[in-house]
PDB file of N, CA and C in Angstrom:
ATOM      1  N   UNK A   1     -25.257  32.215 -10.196  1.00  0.00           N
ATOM      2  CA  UNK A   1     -24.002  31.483 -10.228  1.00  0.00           C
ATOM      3  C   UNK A   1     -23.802  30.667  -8.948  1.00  0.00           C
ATOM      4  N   UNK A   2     -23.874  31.399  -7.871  1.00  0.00           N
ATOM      5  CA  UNK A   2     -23.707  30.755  -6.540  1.00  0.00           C
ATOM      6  C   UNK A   2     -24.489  28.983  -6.378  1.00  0.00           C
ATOM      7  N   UNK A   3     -25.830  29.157  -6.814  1.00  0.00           N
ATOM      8  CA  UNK A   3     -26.972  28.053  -6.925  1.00  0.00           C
ATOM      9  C   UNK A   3     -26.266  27.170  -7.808  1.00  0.00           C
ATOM     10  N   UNK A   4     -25.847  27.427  -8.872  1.00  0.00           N
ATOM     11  CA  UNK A   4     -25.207  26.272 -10.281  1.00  0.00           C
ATOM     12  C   UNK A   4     -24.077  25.588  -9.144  1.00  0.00           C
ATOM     13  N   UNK A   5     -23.340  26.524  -8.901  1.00  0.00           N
ATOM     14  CA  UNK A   5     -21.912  26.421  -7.798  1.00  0.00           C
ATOM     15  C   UNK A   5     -21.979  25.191  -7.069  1.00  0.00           C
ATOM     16  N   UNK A   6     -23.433  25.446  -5.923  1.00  0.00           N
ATOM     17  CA  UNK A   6     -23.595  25.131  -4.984  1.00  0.00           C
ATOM     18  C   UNK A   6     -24.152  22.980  -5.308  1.00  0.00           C
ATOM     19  N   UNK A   7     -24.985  23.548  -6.323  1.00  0.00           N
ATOM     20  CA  UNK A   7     -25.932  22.078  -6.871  1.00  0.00           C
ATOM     21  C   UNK A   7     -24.572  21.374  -6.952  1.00  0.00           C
ATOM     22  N   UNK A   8     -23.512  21.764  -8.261  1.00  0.00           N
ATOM     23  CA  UNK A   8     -22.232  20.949  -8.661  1.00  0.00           C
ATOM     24  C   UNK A   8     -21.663  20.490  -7.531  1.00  0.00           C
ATOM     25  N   UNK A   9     -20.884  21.208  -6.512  1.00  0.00           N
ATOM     26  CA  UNK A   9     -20.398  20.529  -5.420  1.00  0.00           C
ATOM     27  C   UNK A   9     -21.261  19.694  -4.400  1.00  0.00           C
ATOM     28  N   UNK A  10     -22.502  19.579  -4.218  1.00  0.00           N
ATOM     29  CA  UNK A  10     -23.251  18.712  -3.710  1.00  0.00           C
ATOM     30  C   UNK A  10     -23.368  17.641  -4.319  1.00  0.00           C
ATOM     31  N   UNK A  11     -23.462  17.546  -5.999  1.00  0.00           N
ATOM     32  CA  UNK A  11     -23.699  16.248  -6.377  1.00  0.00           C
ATOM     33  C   UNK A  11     -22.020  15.503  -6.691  1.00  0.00           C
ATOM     34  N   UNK A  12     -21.126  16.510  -6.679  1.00  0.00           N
ATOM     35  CA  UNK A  12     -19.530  15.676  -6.688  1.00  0.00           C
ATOM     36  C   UNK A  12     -19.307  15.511  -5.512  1.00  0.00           C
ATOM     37  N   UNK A  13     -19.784  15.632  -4.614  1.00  0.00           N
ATOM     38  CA  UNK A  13     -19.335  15.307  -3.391  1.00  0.00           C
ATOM     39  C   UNK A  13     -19.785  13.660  -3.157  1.00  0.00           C
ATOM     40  N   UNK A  14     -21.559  13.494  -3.511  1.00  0.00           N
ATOM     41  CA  UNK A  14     -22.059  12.636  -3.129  1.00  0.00           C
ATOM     42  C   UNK A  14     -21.305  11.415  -4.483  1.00  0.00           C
ATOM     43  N   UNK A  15     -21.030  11.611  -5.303  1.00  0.00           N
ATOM     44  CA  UNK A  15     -20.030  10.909  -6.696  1.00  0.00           C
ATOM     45  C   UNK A  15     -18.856  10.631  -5.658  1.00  0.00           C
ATOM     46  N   UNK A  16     -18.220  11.524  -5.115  1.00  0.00           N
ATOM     47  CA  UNK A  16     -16.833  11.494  -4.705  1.00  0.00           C
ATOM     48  C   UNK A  16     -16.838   9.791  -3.717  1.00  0.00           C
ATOM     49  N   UNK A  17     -18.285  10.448  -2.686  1.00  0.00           N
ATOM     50  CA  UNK A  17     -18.285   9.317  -1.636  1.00  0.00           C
ATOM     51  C   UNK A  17     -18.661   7.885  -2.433  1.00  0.00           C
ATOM     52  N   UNK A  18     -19.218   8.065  -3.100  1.00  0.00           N
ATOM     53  CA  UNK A  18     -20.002   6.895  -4.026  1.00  0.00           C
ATOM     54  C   UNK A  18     -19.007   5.774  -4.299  1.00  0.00           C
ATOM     55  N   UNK A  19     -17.712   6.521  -5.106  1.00  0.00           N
ATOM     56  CA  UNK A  19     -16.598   6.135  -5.996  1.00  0.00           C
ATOM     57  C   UNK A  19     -15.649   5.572  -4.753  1.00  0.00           C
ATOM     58  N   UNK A  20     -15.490   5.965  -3.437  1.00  0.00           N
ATOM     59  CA  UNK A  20     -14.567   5.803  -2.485  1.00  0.00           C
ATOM     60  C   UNK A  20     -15.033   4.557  -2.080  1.00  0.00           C
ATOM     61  N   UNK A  21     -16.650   4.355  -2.217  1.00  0.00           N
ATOM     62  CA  UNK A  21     -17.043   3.163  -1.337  1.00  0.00           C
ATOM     63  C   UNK A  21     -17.005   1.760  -2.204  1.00  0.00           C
ATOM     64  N   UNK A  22     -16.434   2.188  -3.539  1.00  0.00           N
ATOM     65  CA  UNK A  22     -16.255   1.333  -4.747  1.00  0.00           C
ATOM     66  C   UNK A  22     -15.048   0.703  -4.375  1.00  0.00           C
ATOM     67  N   UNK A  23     -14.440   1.470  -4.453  1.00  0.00           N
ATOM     68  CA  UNK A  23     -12.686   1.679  -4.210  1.00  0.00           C
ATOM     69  C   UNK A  23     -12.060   1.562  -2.720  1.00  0.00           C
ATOM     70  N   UNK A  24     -12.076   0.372  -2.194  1.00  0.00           N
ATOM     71  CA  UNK A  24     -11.618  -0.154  -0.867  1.00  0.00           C
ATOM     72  C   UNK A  24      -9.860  -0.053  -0.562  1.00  0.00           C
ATOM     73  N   UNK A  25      -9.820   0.082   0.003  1.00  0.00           N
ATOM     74  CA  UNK A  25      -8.202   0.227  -0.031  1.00  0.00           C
ATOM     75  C   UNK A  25      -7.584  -0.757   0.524  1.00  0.00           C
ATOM     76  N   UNK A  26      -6.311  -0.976   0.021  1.00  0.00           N
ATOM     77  CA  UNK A  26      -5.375  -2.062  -0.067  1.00  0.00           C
ATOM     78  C   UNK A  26      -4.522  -2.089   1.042  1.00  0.00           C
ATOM     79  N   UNK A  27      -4.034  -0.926   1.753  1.00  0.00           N
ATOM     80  CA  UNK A  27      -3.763  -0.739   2.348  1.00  0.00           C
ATOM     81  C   UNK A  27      -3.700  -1.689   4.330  1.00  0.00           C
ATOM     82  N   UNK A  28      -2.638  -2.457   3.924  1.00  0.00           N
ATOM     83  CA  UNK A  28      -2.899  -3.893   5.417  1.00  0.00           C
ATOM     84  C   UNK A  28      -2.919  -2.538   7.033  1.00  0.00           C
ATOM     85  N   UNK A  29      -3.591  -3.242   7.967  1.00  0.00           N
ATOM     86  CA  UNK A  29      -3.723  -3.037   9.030  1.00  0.00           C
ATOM     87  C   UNK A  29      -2.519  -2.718   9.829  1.00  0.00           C
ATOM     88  N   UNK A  30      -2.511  -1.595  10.680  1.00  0.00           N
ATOM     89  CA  UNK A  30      -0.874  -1.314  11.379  1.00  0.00           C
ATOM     90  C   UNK A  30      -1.437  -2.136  12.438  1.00  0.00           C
ATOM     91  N   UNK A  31       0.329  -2.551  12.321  1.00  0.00           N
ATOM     92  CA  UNK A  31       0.565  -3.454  13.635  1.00  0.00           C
ATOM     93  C   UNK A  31       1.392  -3.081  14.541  1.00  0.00           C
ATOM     94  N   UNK A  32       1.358  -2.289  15.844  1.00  0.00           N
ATOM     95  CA  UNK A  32       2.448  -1.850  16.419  1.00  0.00           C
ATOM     96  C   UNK A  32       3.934  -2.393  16.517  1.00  0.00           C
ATOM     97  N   UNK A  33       4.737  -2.271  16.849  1.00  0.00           N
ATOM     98  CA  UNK A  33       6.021  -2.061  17.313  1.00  0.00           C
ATOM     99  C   UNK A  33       5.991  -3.260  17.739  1.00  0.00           C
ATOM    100  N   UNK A  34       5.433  -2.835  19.339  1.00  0.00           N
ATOM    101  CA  UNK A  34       5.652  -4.003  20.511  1.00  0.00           C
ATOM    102  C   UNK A  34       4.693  -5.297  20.204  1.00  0.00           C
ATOM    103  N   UNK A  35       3.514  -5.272  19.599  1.00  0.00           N
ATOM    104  CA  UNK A  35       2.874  -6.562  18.423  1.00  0.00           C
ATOM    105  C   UNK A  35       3.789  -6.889  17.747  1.00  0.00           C
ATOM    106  N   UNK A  36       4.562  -6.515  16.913  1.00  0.00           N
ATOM    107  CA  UNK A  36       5.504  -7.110  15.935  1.00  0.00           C
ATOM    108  C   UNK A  36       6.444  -7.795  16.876  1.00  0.00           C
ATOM    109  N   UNK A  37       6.832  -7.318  17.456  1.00  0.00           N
ATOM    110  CA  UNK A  37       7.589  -8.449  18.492  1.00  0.00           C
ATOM    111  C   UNK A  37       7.482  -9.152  18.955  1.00  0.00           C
ATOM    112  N   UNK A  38       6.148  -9.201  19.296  1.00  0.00           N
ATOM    113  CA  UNK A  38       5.271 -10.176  20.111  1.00  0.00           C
ATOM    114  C   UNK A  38       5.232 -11.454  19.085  1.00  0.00           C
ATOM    115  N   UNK A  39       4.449 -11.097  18.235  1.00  0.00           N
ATOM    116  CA  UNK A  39       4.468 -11.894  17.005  1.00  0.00           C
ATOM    117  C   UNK A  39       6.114 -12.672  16.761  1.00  0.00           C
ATOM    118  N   UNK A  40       6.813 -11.657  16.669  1.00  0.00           N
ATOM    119  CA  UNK A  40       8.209 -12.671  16.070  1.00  0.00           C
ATOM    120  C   UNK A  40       8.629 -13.639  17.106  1.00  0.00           C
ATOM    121  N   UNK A  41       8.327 -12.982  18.668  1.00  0.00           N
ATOM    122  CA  UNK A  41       8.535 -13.690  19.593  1.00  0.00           C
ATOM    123  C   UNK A  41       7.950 -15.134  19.843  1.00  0.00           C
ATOM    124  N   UNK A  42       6.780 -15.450  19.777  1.00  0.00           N
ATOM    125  CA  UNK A  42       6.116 -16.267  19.325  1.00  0.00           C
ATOM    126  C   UNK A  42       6.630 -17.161  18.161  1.00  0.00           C
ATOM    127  N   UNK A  43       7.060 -16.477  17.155  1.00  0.00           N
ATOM    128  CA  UNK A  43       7.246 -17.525  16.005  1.00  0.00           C
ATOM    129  C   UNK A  43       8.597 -18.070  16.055  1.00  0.00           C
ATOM    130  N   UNK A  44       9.934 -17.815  16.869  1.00  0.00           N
ATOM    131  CA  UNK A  44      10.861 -18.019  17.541  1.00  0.00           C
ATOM    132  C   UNK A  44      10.441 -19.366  18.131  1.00  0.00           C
ATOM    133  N   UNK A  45       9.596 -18.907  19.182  1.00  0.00           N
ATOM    134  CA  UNK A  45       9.656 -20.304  20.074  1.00  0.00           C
ATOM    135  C   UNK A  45       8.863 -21.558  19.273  1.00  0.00           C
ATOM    136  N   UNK A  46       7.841 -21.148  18.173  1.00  0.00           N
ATOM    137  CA  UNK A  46       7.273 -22.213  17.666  1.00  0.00           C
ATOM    138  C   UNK A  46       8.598 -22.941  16.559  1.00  0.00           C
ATOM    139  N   UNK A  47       9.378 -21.807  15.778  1.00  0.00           N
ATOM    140  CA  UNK A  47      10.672 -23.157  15.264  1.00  0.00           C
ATOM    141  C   UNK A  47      11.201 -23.943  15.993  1.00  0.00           C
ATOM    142  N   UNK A  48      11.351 -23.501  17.840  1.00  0.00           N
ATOM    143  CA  UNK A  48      12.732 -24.191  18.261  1.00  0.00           C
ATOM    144  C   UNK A  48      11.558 -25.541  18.606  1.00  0.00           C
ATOM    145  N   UNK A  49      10.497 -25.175  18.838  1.00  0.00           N
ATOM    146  CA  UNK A  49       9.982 -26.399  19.309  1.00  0.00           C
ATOM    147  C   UNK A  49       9.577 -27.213  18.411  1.00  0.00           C
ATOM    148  N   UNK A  50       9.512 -26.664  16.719  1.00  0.00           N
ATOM    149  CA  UNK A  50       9.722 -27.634  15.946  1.00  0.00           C
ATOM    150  C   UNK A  50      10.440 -28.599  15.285  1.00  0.00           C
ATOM    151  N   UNK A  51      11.885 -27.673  15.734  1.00  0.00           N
ATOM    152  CA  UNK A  51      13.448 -28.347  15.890  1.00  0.00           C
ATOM    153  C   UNK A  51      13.404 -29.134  16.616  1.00  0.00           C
ATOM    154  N   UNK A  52      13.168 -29.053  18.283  1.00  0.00           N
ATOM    155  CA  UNK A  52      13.151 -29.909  19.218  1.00  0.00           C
ATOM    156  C   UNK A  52      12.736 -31.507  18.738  1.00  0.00           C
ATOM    157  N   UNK A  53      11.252 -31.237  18.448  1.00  0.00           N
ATOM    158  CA  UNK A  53      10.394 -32.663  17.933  1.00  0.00           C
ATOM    159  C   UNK A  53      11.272 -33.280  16.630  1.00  0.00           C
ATOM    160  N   UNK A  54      11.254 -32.363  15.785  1.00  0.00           N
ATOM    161  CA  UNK A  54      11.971 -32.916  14.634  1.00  0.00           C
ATOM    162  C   UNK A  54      13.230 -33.688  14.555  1.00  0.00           C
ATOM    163  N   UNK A  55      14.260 -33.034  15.918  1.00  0.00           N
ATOM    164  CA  UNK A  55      15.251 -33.790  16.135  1.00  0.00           C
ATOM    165  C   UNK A  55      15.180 -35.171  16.949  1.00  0.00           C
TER     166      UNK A  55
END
């Protein structure tokens, strides 16, 4: 029993990884806190200076 046991979870394991590397995840990249700010900070000054020109 142990041997049947043992074969099954070796070959679902190597299925398991198989199927994961199929299956990429969707999941977007974290962006910290103080990046997100950074970022908005940035996109702040690029409207006003598109206001600026525009006006």
């Amino acid at each position: 029993m142990n041997r049947k046991k043992k074969i099954k979870s070796t070959l679902l394991a190597k299925q398991k990884k198989a199927n994961a590397k199929l299956h990429k995840r969707n999941k977007p990249k974290y962006i910290s806190k103080a990046e997100r700010e950074k970022i908005a900070q940035q996109q702040d000054a690029e409207r006003q200076n598109s206001d600026e020109q525009g006006a």
